[in-house]
Protein backbone atom coordinates (compact mmCIF):
# COMPACT_ATOMS: atom_id res chain seq x y z
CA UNK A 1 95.97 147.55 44.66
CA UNK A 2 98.15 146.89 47.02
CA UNK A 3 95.71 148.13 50.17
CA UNK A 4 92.65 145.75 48.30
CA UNK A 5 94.86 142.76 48.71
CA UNK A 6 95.60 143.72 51.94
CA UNK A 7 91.79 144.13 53.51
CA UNK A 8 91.14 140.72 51.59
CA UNK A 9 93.15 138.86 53.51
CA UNK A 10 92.42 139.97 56.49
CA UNK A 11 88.32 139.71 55.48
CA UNK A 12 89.61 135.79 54.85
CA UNK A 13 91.44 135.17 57.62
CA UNK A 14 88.40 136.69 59.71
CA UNK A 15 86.19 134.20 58.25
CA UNK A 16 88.07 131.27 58.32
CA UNK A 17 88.96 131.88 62.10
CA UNK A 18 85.37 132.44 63.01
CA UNK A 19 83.85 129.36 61.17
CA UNK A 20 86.83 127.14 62.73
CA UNK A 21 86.69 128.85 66.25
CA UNK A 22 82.80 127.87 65.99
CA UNK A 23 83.68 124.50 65.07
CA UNK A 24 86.37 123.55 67.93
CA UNK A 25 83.80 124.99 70.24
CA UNK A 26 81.10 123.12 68.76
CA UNK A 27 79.39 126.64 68.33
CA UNK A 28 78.46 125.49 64.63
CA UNK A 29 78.17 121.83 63.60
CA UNK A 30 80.92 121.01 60.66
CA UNK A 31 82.10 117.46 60.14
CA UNK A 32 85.59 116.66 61.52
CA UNK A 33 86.96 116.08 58.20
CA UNK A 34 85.85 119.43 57.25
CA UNK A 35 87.47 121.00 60.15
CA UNK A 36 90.28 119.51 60.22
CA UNK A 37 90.98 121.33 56.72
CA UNK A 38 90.05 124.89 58.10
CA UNK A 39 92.27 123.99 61.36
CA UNK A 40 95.03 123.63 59.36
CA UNK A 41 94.00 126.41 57.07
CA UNK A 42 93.78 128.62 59.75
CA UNK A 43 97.11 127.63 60.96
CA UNK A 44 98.93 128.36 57.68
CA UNK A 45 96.89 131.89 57.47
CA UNK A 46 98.22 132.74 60.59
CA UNK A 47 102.09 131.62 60.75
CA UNK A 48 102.35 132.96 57.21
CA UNK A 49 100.63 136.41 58.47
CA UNK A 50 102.97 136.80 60.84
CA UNK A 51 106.11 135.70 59.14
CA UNK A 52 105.18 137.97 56.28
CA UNK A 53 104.49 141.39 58.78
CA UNK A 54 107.50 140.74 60.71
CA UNK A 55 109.32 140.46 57.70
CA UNK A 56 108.02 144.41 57.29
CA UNK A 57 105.69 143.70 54.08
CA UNK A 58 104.48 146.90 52.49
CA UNK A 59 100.80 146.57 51.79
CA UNK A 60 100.22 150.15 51.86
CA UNK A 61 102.28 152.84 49.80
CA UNK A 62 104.99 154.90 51.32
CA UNK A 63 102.95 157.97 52.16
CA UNK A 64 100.50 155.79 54.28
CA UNK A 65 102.65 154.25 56.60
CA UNK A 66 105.60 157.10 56.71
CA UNK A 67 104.37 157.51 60.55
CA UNK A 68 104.79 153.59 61.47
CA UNK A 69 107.43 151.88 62.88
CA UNK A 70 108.46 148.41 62.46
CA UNK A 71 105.77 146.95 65.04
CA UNK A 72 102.82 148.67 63.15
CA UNK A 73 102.50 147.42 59.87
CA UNK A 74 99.19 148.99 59.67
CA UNK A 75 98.21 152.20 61.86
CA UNK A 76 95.54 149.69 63.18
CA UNK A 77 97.24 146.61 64.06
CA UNK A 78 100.49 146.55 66.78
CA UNK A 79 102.73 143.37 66.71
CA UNK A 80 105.10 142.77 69.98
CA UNK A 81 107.36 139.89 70.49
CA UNK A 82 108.04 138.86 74.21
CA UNK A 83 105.79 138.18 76.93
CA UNK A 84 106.55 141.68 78.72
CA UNK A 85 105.85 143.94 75.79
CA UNK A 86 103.01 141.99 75.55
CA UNK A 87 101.83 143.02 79.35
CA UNK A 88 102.90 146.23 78.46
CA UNK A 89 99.98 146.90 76.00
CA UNK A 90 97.29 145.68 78.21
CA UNK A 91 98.53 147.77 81.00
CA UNK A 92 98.09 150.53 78.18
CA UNK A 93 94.53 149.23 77.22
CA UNK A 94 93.46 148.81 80.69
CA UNK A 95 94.72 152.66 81.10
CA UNK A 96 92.55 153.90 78.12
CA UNK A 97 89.10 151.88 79.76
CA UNK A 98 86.71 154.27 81.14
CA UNK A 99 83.46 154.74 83.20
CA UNK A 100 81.07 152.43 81.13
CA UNK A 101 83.52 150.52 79.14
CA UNK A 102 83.42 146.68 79.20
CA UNK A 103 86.86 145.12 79.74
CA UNK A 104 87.24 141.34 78.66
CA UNK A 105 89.59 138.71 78.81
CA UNK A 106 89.90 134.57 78.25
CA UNK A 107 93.29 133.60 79.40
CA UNK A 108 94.70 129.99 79.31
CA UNK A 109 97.68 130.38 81.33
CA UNK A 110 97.31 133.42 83.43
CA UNK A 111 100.67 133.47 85.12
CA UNK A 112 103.78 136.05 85.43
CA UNK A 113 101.85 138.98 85.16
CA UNK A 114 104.07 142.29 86.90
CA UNK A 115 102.26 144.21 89.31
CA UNK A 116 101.65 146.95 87.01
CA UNK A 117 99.05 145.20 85.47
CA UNK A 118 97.62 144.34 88.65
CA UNK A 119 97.56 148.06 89.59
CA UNK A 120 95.70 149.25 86.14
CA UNK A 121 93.16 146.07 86.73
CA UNK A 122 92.39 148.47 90.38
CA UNK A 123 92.07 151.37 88.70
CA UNK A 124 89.79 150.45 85.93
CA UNK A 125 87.52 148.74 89.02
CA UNK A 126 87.94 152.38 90.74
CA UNK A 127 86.69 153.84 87.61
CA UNK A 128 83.97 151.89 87.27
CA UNK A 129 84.89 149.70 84.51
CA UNK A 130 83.26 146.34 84.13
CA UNK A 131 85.69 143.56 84.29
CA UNK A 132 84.35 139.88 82.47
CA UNK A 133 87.02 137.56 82.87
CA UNK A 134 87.17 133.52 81.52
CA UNK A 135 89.96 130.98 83.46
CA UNK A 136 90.50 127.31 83.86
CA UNK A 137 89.93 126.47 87.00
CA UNK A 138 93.24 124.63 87.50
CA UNK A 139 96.17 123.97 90.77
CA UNK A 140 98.66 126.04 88.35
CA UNK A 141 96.17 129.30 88.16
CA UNK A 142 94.46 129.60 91.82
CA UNK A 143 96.90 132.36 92.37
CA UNK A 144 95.74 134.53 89.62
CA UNK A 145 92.35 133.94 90.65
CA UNK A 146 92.84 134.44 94.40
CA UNK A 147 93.85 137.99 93.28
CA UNK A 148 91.21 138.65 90.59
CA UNK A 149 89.03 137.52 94.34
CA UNK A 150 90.71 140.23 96.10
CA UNK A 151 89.73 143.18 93.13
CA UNK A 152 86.35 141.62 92.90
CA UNK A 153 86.30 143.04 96.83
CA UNK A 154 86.34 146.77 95.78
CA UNK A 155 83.05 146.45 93.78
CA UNK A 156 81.69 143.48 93.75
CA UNK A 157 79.39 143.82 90.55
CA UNK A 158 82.02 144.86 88.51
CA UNK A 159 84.40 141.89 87.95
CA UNK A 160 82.63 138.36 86.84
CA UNK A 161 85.00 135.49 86.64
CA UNK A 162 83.59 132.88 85.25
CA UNK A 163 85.48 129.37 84.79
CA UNK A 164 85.21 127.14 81.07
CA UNK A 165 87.29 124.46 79.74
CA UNK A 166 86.58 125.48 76.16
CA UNK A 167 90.08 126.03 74.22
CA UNK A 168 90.47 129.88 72.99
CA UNK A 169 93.18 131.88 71.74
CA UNK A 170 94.65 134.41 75.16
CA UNK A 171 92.37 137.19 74.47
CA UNK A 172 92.03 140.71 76.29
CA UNK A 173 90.42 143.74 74.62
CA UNK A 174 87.57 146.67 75.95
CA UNK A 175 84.38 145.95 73.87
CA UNK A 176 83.99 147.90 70.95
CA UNK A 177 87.13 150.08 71.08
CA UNK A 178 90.20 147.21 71.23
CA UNK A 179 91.70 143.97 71.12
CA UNK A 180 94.90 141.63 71.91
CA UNK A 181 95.68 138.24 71.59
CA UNK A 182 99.05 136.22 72.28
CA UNK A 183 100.34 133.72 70.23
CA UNK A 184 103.06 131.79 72.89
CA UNK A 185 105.56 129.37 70.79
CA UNK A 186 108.06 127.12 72.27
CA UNK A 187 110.65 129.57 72.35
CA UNK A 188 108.66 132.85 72.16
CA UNK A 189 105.72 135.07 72.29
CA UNK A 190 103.90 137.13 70.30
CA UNK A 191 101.63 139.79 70.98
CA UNK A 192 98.97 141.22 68.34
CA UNK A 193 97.33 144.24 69.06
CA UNK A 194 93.86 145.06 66.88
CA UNK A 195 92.83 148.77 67.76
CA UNK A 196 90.51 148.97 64.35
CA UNK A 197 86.48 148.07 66.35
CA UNK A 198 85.51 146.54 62.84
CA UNK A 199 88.04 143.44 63.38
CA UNK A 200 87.94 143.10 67.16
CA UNK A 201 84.14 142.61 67.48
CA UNK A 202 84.85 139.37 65.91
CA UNK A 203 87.00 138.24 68.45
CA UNK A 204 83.78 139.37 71.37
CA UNK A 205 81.44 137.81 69.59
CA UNK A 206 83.02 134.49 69.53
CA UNK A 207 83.90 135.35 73.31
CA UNK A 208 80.31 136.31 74.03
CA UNK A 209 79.05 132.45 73.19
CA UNK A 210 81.80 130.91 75.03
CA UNK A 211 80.63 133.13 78.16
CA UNK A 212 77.23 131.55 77.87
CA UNK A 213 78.81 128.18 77.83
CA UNK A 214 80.99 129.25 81.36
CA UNK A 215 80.09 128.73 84.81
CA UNK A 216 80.85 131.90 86.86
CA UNK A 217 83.01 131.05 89.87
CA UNK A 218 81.89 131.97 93.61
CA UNK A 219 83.67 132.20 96.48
């Protein structure tokens, strides 16, 4: 019982964030009143969520999750607090990428990244993994782009950076396999790790029709 009330939630947090994700972006036409509701339905969904995981809710019975720790509360979904542990697990995704694999990413505030992160970024370029990349094109993030610039170098045709001012959640993931998203707070950071391909390809597909909407940056 405890598993069914567990997959429902998630099914309705899916839905809600994908009808009011298409809304902000003006992907599907709802009437502000309306979406000011699901905004702020959304937002409850999602602080509760987390509250309620971190707090180390049981959804599942003992003999399911006796090989978790306290960041999986599902053997599918990883939750990190801090900025670097958040890093951490896209160095560890960009590590798993291989030849053929898609690696994506819409980032809002692309700053403070360590330079092992920069180093898996070149590797998954050497390996021939294609890199599709969304940034604001702002003073405060020319360095991160001036180095994305400097990978594009190795193989041109593998990294696209493309520029949009359409507000998204910090999103990295490979296509089909994988995703991560940050929550930042005032005071913190949280990092939520999706490794189960049924829930991430939510997350591309609402990245895929901001990418049409993006202007891809030359230089």
């Amino acid at each position: 019982m405890k598993t069914v009330l567990f997959y429902v939630f998630i099914i309705m947090f899916i839905v809600t964030f994908i009808i009011t994700m298409g809304g902000i972006t003006e992907l599907v036409d709802i009437k502000k009143e309306y979406l000011d509701k699901l905004f702020y339905s959304l937002t409850i969904e999602l602080v509760g969520g987390v509250i309620y995981l971190f707090r180390n809710a049981k959804f599942f019975d003992d003999k399911q999750i006796k090989n978790s720790n306290e960041n999986r509360p599902h053997k599918d979904i990883e939750i990190v607090k801090g900025k670097n542990d958040t890093v951490n697990i896209l160095c560890e995704t960009l590590g798993r990428a291989k030849e053929g694999d898609t690696i994506f990413g819409h980032c809002n505030s692309c700053t403070n990244y360590n330079e092992s992160f920069y180093t898996e970024l070149t590797n998954a370029i050497i390996k021939n993994v294609k890199i599709i990349v969304i940034v604001k094109e702002t003073p405060d993030l020319e360095s991160f782009i001036i180095k994305l610039f400097e990978l594009k170098k190795l193989k041109p045709d593998l990294l696209k950076i493309y520029t949009s001012n359409i507000q998204y959640i910090r999103i990295f993931g490979i296509k089909k396999q994988e995703v991560i998203f940050a929550l930042p707070f005032k005071d913190d950071y949280i990092g939520i790790h999706i490794s189960d391909k049924r829930v991430s390809q939510y997350f591309e597909i609402t990245f895929d029709k901001i990418l049409k909407q993006s202007k891809e940056i030359e230089r």
